[in-house]
C-alpha atoms as a PDB file:
ATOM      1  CA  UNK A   1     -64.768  30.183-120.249  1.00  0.00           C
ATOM      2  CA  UNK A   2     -62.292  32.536-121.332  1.00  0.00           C
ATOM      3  CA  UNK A   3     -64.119  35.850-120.952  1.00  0.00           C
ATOM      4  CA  UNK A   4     -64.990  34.380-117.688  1.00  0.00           C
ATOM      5  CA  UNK A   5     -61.560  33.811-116.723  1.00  0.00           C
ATOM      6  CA  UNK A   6     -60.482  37.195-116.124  1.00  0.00           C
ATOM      7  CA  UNK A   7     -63.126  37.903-113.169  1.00  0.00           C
ATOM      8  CA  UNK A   8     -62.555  34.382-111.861  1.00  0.00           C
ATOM      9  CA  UNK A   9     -59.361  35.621-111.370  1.00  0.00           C
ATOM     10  CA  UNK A  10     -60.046  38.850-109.662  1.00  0.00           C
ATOM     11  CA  UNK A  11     -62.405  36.797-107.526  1.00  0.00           C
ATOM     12  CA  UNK A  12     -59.228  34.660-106.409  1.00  0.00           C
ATOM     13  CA  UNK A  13     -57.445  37.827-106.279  1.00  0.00           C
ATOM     14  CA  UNK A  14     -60.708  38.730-103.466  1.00  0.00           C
ATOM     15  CA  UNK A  15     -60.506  36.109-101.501  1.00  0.00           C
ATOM     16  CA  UNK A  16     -56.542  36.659-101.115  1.00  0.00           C
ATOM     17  CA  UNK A  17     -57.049  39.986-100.560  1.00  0.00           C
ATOM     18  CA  UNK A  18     -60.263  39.513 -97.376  1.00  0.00           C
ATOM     19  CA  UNK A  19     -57.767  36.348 -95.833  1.00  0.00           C
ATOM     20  CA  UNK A  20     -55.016  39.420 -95.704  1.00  0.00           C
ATOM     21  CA  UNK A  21     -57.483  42.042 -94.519  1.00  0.00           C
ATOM     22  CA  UNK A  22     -58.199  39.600 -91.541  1.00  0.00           C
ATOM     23  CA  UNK A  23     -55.283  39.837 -90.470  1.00  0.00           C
ATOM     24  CA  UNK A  24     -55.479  43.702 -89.630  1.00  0.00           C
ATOM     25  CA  UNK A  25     -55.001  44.263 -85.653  1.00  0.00           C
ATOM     26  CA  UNK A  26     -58.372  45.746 -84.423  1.00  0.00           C
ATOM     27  CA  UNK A  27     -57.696  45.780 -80.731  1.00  0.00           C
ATOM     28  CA  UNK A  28     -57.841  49.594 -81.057  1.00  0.00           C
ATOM     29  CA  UNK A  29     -61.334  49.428 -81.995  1.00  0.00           C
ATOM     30  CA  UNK A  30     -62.396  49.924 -78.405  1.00  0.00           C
ATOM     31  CA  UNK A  31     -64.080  46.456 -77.841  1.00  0.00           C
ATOM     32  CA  UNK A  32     -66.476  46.800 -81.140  1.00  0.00           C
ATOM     33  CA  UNK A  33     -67.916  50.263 -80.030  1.00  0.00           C
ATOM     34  CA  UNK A  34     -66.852  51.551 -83.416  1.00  0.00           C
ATOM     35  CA  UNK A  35     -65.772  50.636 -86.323  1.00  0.00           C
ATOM     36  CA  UNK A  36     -62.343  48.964 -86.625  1.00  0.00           C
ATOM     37  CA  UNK A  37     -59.392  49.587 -89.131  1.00  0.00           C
ATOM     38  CA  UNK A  38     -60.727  46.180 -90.749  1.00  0.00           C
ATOM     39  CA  UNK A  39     -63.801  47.468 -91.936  1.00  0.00           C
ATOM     40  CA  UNK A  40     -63.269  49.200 -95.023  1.00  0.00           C
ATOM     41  CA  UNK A  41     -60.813  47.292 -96.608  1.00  0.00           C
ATOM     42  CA  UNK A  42     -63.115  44.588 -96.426  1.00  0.00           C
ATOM     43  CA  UNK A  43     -66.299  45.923 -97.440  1.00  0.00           C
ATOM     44  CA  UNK A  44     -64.437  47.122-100.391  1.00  0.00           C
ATOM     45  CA  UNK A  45     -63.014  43.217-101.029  1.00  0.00           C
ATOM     46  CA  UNK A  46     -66.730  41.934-100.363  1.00  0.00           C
ATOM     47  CA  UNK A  47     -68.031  44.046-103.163  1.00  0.00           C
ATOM     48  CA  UNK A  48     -65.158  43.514-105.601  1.00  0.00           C
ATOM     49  CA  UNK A  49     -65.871  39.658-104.768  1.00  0.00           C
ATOM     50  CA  UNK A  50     -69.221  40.257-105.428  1.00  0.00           C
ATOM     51  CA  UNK A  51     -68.946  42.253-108.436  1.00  0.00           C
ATOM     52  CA  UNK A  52     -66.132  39.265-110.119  1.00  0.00           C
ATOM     53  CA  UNK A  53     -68.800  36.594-108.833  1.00  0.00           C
ATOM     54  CA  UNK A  54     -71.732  38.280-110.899  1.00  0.00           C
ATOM     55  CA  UNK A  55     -69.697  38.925-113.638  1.00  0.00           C
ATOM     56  CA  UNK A  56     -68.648  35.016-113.719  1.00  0.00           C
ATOM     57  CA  UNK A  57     -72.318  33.977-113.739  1.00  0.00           C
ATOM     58  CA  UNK A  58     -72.892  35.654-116.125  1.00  0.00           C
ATOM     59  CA  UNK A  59     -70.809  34.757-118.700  1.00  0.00           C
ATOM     60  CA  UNK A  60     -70.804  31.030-117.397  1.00  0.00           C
ATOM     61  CA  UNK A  61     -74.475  30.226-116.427  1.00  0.00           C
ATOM     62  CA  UNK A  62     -76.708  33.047-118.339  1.00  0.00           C
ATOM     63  CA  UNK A  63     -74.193  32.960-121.240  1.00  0.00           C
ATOM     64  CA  UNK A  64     -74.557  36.851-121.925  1.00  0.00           C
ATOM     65  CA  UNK A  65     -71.682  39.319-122.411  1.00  0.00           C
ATOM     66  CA  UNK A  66     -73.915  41.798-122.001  1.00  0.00           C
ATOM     67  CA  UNK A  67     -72.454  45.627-120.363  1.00  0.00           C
ATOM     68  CA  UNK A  68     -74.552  48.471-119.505  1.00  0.00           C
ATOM     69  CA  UNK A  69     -72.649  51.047-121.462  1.00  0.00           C
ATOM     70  CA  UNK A  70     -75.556  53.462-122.190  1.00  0.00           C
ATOM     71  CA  UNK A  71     -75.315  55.848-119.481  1.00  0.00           C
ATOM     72  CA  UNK A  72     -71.479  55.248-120.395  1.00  0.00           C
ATOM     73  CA  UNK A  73     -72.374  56.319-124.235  1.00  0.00           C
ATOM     74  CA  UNK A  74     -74.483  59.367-123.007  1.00  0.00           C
ATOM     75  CA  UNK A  75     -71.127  60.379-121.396  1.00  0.00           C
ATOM     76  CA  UNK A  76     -69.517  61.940-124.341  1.00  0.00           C
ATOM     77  CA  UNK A  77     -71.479  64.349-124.721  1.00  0.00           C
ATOM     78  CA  UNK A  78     -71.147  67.521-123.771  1.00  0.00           C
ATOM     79  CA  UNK A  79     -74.537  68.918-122.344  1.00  0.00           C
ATOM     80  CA  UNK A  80     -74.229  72.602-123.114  1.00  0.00           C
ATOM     81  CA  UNK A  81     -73.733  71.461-126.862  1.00  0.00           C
ATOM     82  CA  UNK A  82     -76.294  70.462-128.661  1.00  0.00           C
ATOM     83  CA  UNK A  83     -76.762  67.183-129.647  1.00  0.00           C
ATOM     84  CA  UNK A  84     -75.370  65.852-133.221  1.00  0.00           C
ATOM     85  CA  UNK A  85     -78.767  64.686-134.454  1.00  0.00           C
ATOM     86  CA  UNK A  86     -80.264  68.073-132.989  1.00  0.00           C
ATOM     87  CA  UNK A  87     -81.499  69.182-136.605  1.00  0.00           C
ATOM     88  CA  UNK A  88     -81.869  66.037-137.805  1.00  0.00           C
ATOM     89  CA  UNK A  89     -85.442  63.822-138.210  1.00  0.00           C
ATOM     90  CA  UNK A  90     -85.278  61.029-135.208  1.00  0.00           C
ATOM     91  CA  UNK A  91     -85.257  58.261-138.241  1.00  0.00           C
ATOM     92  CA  UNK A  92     -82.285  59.655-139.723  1.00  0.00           C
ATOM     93  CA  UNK A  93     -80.650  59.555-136.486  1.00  0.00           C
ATOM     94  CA  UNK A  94     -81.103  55.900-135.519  1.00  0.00           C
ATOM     95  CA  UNK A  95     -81.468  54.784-139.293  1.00  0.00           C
ATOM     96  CA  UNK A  96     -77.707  53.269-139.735  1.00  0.00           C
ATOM     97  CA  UNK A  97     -76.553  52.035-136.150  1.00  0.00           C
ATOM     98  CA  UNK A  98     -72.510  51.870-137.641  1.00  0.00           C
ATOM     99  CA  UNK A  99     -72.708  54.669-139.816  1.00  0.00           C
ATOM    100  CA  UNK A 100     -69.665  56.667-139.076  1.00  0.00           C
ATOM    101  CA  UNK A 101     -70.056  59.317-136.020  1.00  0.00           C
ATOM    102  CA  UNK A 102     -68.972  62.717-135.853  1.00  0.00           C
ATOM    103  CA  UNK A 103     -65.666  62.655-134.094  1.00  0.00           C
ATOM    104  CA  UNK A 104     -65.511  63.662-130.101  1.00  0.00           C
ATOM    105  CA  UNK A 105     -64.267  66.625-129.819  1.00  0.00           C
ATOM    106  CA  UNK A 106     -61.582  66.942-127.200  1.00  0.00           C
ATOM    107  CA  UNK A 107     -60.143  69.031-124.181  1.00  0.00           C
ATOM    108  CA  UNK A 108     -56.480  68.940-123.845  1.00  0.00           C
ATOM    109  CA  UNK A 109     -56.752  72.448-121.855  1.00  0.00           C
ATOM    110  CA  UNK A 110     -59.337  70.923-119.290  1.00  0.00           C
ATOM    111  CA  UNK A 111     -57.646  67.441-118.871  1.00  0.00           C
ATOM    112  CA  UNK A 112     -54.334  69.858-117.863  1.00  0.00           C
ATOM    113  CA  UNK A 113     -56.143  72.006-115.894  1.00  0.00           C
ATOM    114  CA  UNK A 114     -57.623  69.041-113.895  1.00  0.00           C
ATOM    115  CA  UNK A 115     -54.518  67.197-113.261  1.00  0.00           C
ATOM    116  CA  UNK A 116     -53.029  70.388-112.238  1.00  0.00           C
ATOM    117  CA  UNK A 117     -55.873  70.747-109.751  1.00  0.00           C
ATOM    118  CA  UNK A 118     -55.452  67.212-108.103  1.00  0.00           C
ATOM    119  CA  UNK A 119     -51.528  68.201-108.195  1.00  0.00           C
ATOM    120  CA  UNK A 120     -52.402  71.301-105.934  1.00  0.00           C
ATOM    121  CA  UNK A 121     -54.648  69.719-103.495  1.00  0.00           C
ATOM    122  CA  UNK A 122     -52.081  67.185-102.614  1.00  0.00           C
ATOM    123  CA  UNK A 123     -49.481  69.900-101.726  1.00  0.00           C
ATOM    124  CA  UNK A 124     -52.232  71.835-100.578  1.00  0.00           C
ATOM    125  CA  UNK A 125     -54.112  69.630 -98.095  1.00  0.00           C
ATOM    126  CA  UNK A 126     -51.445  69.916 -95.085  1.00  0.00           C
ATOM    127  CA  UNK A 127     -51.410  73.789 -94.898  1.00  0.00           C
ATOM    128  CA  UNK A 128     -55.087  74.804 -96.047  1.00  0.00           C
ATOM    129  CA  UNK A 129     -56.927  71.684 -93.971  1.00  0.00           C
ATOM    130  CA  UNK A 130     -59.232  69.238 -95.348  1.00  0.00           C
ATOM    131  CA  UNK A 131     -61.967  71.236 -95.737  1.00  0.00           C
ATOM    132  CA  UNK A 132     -60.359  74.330 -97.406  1.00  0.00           C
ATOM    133  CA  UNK A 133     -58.140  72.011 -99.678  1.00  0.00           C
ATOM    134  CA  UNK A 134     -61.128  69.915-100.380  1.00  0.00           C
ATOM    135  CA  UNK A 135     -63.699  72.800-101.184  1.00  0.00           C
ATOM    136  CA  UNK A 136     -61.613  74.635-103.259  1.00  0.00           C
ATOM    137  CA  UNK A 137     -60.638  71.176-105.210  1.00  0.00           C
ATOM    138  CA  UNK A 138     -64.183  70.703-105.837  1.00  0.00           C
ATOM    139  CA  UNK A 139     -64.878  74.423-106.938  1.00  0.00           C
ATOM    140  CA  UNK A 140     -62.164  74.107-109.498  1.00  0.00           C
ATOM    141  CA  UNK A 141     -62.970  71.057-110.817  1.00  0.00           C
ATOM    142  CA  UNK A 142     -66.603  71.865-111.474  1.00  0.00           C
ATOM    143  CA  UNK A 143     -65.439  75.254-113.097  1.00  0.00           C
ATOM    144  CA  UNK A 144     -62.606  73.385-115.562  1.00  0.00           C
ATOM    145  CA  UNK A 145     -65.616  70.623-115.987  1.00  0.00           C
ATOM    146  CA  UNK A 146     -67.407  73.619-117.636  1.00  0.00           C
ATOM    147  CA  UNK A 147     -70.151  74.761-114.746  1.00  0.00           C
ATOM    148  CA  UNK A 148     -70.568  78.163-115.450  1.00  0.00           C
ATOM    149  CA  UNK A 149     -72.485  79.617-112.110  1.00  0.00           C
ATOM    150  CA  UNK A 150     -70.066  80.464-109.471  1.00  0.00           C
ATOM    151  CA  UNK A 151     -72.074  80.729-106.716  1.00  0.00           C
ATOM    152  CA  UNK A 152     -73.540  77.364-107.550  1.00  0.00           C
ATOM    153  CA  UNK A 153     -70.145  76.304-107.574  1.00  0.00           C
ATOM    154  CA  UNK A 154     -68.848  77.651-104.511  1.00  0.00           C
ATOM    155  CA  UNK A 155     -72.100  76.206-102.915  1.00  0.00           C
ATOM    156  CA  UNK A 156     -71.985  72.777-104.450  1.00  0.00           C
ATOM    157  CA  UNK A 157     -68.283  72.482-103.037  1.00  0.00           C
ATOM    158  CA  UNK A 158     -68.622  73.612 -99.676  1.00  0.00           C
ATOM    159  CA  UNK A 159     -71.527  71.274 -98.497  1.00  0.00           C
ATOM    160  CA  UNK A 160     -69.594  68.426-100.546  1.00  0.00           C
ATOM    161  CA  UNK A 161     -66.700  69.088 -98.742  1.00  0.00           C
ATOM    162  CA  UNK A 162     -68.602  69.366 -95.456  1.00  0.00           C
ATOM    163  CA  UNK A 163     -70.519  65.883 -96.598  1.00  0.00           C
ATOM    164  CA  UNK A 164     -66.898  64.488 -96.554  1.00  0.00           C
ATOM    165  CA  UNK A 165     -65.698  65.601 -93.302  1.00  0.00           C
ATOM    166  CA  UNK A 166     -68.772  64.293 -91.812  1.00  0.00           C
ATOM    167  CA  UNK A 167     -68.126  61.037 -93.921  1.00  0.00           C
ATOM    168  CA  UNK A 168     -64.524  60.608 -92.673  1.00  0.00           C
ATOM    169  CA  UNK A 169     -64.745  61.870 -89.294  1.00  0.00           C
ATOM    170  CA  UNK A 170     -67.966  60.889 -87.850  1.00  0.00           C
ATOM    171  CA  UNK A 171     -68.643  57.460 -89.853  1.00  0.00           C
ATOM    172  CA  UNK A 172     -65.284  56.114 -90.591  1.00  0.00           C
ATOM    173  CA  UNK A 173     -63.234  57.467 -88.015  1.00  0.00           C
ATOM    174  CA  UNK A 174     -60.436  58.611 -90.056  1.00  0.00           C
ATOM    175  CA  UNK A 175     -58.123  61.425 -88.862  1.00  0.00           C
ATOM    176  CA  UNK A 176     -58.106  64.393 -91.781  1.00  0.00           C
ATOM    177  CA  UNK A 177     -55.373  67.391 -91.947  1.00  0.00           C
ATOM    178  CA  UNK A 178     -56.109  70.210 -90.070  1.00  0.00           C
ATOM    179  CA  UNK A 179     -54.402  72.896 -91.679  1.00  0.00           C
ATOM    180  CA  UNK A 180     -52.442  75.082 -90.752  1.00  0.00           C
ATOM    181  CA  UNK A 181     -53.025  79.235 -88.969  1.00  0.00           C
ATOM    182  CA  UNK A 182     -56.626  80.307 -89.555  1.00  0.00           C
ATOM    183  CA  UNK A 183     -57.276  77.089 -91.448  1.00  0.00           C
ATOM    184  CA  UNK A 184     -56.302  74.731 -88.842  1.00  0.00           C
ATOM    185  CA  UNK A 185     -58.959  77.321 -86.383  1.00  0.00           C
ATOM    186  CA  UNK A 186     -61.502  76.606 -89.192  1.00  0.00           C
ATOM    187  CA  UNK A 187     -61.361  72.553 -88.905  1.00  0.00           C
ATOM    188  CA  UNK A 188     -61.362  72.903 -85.251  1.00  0.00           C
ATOM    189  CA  UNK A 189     -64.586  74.592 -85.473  1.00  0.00           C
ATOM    190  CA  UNK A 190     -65.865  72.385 -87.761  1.00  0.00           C
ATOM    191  CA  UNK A 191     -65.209  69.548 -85.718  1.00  0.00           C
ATOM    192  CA  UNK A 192     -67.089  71.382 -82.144  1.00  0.00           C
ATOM    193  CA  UNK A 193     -69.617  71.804 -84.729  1.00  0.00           C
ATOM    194  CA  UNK A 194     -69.535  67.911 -85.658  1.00  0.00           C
ATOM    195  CA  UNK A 195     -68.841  67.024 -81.750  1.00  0.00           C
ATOM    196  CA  UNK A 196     -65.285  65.324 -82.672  1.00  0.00           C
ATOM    197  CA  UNK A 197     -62.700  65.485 -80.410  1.00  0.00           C
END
């Protein structure tokens, strides 16, 4: 019961949380034509609830504390490294599961670099527009993350950007910066192109 008691109180926390959303005013949701300023809020409740209800069951009825950390695990690794075990016979590698591992090597530089990054599209956003802001966010994050093809890079950022503004704009409804001289002419193109008004 106690390691259950932790996600039966985030599932308390849910239903709190979907009796609050409830009470958001959709009037302005033009008679259910589109999606309301209710709707995300609680699709995000429903699958925390959902998520703390699983968990609970777990513990509680199939009495397993199991967690899928593998993909988790495979995480620390750096792909452009080799592996540890590279050199190593597969036996040797799996022989003593708590033998002592190598320790992770670490990126002060990078983790910097990235919270720099998120720094400068925050003050960044209202004068270079969402998609400018967001592209060159992604761009510089992949390049700090260690992605070594720049035009690969450049690519990957602009459609993911682009994926966004279609995300926010045509699914969600939710108004993005436009930017500011030439930038703010770019996300008014973008959104002809996307038919927003």
């Amino acid at each position: 019961m106690r390691r259950a008691l932790p996600h039966l109180v985030m599932l308390l926390v849910s239903v709190l949380l979907y009796w609050a959303a409830m009470q958001i005013d959709t009037r302005a949701a033009e008679g259910g034509r589109r999606i309301g300023p209710d709707f995300w809020p609680k699709l995000v409740i429903m699958v925390m609830g959902a998520l703390c209800l699983y968990e609970v069951v777990k513990r509680l009825v199939v009495k397993t504390a199991f967690t899928a950390d593998g993909l988790a695990e495979a995480l620390h690794h750096d792909p452009a490294e080799p592996t540890p075990f590279a050199d190593e016979e597969p036996a040797a590698a799996s022989a003593e599961p708590g033998a002592a591992q190598p320790p992770q090597r670490e990126y002060p530089g990078r983790l910097l670099a990235g919270i720099l990054a998120i720094g400068a599209f925050a003050l960044g956003v209202d004068w270079l527009g969402f998609f400018v802001a967001t592209a060159l966010f992604l761009a510089a994050f992949m390049l700090i993350g260690g992605l070594k093809r720049p035009l690969l890079t450049f690519a990957l950022a602009a459609a993911g950007s682009f994926a966004l503004i279609v995300i926010f704009m045509r699914v969600a409804y939710i108004s993005l910066p436009l930017g500011a001289g030439p930038f703010r002419a770019l996300s008014l193109a973008l959104l002809r192109l996307l038919g927003v008004s």
